[in-house]
PDB file of N, CA and C in Angstrom:
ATOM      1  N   UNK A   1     134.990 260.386 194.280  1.00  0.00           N
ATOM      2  CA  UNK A   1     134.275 261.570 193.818  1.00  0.00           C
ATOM      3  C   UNK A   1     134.259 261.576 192.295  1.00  0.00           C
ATOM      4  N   UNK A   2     133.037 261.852 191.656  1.00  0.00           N
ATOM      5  CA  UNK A   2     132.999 261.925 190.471  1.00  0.00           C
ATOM      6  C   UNK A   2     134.019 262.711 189.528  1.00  0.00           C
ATOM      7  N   UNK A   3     134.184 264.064 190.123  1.00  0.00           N
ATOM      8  CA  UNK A   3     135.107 264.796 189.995  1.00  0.00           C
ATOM      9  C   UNK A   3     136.704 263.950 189.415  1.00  0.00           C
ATOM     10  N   UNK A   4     136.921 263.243 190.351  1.00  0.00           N
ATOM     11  CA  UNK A   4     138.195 262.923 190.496  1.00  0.00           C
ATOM     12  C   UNK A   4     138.765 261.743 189.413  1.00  0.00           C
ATOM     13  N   UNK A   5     137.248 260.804 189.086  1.00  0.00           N
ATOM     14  CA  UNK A   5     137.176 260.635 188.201  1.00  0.00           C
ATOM     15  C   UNK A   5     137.233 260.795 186.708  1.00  0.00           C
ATOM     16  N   UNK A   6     136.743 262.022 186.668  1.00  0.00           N
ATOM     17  CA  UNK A   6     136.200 262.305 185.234  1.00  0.00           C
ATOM     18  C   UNK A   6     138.004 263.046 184.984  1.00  0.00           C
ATOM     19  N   UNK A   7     138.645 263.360 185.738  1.00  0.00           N
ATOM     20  CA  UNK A   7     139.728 264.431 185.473  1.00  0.00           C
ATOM     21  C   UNK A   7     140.810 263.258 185.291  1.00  0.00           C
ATOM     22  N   UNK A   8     140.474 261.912 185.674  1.00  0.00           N
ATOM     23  CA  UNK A   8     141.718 260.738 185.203  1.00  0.00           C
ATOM     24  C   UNK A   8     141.449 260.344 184.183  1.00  0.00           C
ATOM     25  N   UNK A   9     140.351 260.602 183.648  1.00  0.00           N
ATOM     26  CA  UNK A   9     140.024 260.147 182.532  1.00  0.00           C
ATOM     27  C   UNK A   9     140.978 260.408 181.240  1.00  0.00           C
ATOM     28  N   UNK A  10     140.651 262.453 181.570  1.00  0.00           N
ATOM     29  CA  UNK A  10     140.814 263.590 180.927  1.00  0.00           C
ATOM     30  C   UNK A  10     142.367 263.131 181.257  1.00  0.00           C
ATOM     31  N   UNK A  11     142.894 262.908 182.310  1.00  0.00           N
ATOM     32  CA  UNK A  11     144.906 262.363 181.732  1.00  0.00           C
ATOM     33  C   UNK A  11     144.771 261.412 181.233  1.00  0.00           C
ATOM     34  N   UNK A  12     144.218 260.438 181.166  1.00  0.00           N
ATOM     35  CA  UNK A  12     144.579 259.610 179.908  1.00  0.00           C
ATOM     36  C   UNK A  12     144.029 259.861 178.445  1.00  0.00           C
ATOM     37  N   UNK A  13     143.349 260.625 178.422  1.00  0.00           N
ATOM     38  CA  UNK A  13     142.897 261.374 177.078  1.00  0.00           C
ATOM     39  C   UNK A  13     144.266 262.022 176.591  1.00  0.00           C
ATOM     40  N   UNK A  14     144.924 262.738 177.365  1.00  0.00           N
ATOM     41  CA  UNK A  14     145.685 263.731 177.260  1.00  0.00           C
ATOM     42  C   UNK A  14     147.513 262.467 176.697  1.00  0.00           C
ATOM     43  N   UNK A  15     147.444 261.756 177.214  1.00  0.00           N
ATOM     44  CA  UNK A  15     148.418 260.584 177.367  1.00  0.00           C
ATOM     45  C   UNK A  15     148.459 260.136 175.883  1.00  0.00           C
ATOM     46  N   UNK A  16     146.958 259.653 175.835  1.00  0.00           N
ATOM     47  CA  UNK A  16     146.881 258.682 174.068  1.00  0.00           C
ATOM     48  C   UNK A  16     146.919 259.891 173.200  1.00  0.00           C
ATOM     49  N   UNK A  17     146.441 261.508 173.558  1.00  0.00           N
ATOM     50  CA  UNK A  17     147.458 262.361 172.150  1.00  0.00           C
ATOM     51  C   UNK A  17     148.750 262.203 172.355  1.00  0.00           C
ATOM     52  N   UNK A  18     149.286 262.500 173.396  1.00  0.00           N
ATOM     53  CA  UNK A  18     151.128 262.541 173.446  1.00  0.00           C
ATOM     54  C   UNK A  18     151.543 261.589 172.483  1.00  0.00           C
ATOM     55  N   UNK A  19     150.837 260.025 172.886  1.00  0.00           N
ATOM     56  CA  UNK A  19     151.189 258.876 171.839  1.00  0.00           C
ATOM     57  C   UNK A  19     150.756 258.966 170.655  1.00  0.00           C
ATOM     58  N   UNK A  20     149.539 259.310 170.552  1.00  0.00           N
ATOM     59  CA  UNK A  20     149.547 259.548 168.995  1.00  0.00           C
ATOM     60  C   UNK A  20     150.149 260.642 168.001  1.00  0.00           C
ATOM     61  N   UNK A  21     150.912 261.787 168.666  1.00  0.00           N
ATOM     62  CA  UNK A  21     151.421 262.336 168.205  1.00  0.00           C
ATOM     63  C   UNK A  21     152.894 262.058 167.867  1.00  0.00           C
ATOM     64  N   UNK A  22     152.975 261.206 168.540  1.00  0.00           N
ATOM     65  CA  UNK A  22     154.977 260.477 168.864  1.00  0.00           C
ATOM     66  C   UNK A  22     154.345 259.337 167.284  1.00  0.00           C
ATOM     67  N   UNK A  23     153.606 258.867 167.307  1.00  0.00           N
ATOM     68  CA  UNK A  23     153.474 257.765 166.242  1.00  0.00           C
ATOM     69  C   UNK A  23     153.027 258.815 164.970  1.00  0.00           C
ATOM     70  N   UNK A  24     152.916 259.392 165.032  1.00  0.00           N
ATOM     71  CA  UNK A  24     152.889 260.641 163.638  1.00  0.00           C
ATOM     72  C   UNK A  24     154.151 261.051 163.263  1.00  0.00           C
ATOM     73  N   UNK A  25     154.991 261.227 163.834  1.00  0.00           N
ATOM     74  CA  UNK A  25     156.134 261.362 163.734  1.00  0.00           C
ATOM     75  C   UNK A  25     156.797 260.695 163.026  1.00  0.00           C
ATOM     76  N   UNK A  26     156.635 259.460 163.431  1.00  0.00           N
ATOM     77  CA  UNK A  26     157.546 257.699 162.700  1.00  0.00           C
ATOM     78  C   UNK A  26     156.854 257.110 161.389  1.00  0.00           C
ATOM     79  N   UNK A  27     155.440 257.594 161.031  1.00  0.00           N
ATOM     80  CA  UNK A  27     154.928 257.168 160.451  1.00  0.00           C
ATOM     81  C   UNK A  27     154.162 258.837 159.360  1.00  0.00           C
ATOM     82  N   UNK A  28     155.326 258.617 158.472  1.00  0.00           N
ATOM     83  CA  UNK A  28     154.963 259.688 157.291  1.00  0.00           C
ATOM     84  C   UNK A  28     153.203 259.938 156.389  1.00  0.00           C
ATOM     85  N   UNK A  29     153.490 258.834 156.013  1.00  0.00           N
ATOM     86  CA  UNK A  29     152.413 258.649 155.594  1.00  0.00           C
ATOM     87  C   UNK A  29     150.714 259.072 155.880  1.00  0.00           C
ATOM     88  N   UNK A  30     151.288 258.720 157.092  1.00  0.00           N
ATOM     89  CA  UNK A  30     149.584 258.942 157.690  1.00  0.00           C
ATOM     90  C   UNK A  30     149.726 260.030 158.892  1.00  0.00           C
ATOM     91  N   UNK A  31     150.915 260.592 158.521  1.00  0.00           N
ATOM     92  CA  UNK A  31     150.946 261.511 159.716  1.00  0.00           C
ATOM     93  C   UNK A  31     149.991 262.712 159.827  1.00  0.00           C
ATOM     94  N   UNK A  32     149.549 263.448 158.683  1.00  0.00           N
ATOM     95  CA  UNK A  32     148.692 264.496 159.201  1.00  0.00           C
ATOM     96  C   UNK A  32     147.294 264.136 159.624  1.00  0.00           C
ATOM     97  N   UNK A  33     146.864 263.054 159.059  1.00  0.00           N
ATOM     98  CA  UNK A  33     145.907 262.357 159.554  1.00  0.00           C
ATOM     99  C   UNK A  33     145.379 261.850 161.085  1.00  0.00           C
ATOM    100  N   UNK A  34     147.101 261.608 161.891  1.00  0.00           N
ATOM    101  CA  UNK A  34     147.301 261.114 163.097  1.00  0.00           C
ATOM    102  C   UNK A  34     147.016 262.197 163.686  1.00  0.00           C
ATOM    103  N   UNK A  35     148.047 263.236 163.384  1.00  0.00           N
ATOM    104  CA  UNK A  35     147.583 264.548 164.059  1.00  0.00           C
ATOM    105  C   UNK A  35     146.708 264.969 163.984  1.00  0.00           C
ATOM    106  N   UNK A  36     145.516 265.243 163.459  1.00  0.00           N
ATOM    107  CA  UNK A  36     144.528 265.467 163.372  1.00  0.00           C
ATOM    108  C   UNK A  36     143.568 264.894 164.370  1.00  0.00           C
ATOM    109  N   UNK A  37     143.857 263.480 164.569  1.00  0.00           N
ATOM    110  CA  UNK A  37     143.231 262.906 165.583  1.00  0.00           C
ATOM    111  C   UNK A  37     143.895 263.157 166.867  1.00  0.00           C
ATOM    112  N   UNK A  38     144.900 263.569 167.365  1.00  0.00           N
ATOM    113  CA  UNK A  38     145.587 263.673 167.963  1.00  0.00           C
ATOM    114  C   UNK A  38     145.248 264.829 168.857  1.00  0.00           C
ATOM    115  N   UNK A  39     144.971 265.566 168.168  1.00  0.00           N
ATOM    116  CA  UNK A  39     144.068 267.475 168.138  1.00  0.00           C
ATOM    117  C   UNK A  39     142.946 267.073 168.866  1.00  0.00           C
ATOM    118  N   UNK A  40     142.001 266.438 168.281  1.00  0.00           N
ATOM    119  CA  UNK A  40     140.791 266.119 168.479  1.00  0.00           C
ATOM    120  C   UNK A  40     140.803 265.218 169.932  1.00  0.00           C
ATOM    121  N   UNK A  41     141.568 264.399 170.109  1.00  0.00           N
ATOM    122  CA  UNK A  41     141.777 263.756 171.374  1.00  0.00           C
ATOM    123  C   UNK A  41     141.945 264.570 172.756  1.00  0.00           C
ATOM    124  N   UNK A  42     143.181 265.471 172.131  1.00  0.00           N
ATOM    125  CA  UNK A  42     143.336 266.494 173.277  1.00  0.00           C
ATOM    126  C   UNK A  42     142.361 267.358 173.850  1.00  0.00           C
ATOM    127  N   UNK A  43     141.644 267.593 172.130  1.00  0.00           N
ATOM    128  CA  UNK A  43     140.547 269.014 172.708  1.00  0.00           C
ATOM    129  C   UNK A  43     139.352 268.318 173.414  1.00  0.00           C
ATOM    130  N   UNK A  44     139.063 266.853 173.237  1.00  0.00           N
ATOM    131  CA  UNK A  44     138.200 265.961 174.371  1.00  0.00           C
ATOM    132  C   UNK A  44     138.912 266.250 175.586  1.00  0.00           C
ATOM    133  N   UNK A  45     140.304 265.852 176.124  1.00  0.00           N
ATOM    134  CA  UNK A  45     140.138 266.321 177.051  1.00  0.00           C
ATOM    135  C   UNK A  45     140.135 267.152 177.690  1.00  0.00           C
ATOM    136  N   UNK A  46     140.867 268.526 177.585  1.00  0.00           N
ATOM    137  CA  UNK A  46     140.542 269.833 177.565  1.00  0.00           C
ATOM    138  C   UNK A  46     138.544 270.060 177.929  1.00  0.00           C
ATOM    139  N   UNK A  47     138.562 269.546 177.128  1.00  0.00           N
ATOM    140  CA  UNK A  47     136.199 269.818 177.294  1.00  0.00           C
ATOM    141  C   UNK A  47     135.966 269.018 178.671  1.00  0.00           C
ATOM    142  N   UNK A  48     136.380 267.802 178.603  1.00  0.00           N
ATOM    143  CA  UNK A  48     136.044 266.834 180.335  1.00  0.00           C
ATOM    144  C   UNK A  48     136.738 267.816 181.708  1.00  0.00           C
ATOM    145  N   UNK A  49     137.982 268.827 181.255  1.00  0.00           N
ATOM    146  CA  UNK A  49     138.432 269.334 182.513  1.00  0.00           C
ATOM    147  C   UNK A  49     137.295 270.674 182.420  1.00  0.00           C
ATOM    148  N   UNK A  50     137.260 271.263 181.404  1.00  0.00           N
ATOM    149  CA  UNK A  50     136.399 272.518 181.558  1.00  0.00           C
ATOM    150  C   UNK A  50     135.366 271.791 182.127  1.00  0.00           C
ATOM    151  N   UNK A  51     134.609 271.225 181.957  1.00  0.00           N
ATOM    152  CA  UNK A  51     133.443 270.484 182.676  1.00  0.00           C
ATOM    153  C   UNK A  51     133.481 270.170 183.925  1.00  0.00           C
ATOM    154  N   UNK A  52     134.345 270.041 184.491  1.00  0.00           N
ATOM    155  CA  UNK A  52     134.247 269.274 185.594  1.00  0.00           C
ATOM    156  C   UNK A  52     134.400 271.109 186.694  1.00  0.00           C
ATOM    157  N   UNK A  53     135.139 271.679 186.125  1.00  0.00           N
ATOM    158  CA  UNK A  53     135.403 273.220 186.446  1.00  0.00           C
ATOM    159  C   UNK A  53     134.056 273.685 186.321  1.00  0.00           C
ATOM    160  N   UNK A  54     133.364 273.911 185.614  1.00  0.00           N
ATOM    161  CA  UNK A  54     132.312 274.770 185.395  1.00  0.00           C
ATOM    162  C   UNK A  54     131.160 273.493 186.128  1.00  0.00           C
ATOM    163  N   UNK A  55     130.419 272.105 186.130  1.00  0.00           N
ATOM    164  CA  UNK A  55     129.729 271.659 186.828  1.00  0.00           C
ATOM    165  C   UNK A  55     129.932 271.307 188.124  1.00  0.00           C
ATOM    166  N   UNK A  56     130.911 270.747 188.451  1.00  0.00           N
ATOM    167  CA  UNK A  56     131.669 269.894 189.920  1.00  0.00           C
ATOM    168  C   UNK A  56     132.461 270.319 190.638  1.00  0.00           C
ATOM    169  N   UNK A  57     132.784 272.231 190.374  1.00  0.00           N
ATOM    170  CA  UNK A  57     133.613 272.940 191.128  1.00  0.00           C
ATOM    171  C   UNK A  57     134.990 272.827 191.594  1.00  0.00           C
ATOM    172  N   UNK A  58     135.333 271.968 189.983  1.00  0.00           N
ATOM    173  CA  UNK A  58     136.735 271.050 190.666  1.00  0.00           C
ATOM    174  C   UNK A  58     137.944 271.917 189.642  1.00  0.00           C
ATOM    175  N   UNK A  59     138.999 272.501 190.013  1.00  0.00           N
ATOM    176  CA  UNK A  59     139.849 273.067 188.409  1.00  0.00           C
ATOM    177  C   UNK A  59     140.305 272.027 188.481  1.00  0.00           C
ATOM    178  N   UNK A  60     141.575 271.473 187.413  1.00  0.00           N
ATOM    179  CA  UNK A  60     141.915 270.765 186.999  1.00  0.00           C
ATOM    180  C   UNK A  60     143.189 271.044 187.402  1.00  0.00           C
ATOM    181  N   UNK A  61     144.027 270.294 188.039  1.00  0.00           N
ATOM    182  CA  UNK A  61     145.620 269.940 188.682  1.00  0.00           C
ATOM    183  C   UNK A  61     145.490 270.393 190.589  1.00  0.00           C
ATOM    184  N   UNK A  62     143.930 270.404 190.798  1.00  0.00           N
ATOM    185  CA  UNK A  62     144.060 270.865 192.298  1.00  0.00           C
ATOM    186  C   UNK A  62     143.592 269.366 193.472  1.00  0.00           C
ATOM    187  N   UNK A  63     144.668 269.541 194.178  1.00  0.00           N
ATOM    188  CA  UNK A  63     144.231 267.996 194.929  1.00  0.00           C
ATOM    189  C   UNK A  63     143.350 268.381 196.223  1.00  0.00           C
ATOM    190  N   UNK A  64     142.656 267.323 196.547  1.00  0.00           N
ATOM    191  CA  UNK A  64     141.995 268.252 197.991  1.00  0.00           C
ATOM    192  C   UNK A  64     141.988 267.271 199.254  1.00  0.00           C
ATOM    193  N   UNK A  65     142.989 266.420 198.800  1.00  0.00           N
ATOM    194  CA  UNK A  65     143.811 265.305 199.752  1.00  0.00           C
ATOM    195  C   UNK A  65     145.266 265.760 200.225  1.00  0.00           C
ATOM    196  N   UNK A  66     145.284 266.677 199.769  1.00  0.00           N
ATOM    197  CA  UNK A  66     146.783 267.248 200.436  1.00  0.00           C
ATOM    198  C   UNK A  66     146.588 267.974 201.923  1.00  0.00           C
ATOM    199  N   UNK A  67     145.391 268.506 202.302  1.00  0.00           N
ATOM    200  CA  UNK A  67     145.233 269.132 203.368  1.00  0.00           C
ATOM    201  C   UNK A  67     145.097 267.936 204.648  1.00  0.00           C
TER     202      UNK A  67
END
């Protein structure tokens, strides 16, 4: 299902901020920079789950293989 798709995506969107925020951390220099992208990563995926909620009737953390 497309759905189910687009929302694994949106965890690994969500995954490469965690990491890029852990590498902001270690790395001074370029850290507000990281974060920044880091922000921006997340709020992509955040937008792919609202989407999939508002077009594909799907929320985001609900399985429909458990039944």
């Amino acid at each position: 299902m497309p759905a189910n798709e687009i929302l694994q995506e949106a965890e690994k969107l969500h995954k490469v901020s965690e990491s890029l925020g852990a590498l902001a951390e270690q790395h001074a220099p370029v850290a507000e920079a990281i974060k920044i992208l880091a922000e921006s990563v997340r709020h992509s995926a955040t937008l792919l789950e609202v989407l999939v909620a508002m077009r594909l009737g799907r929320k985001p953390g609900t399985d429909t293989t458990a039944n």
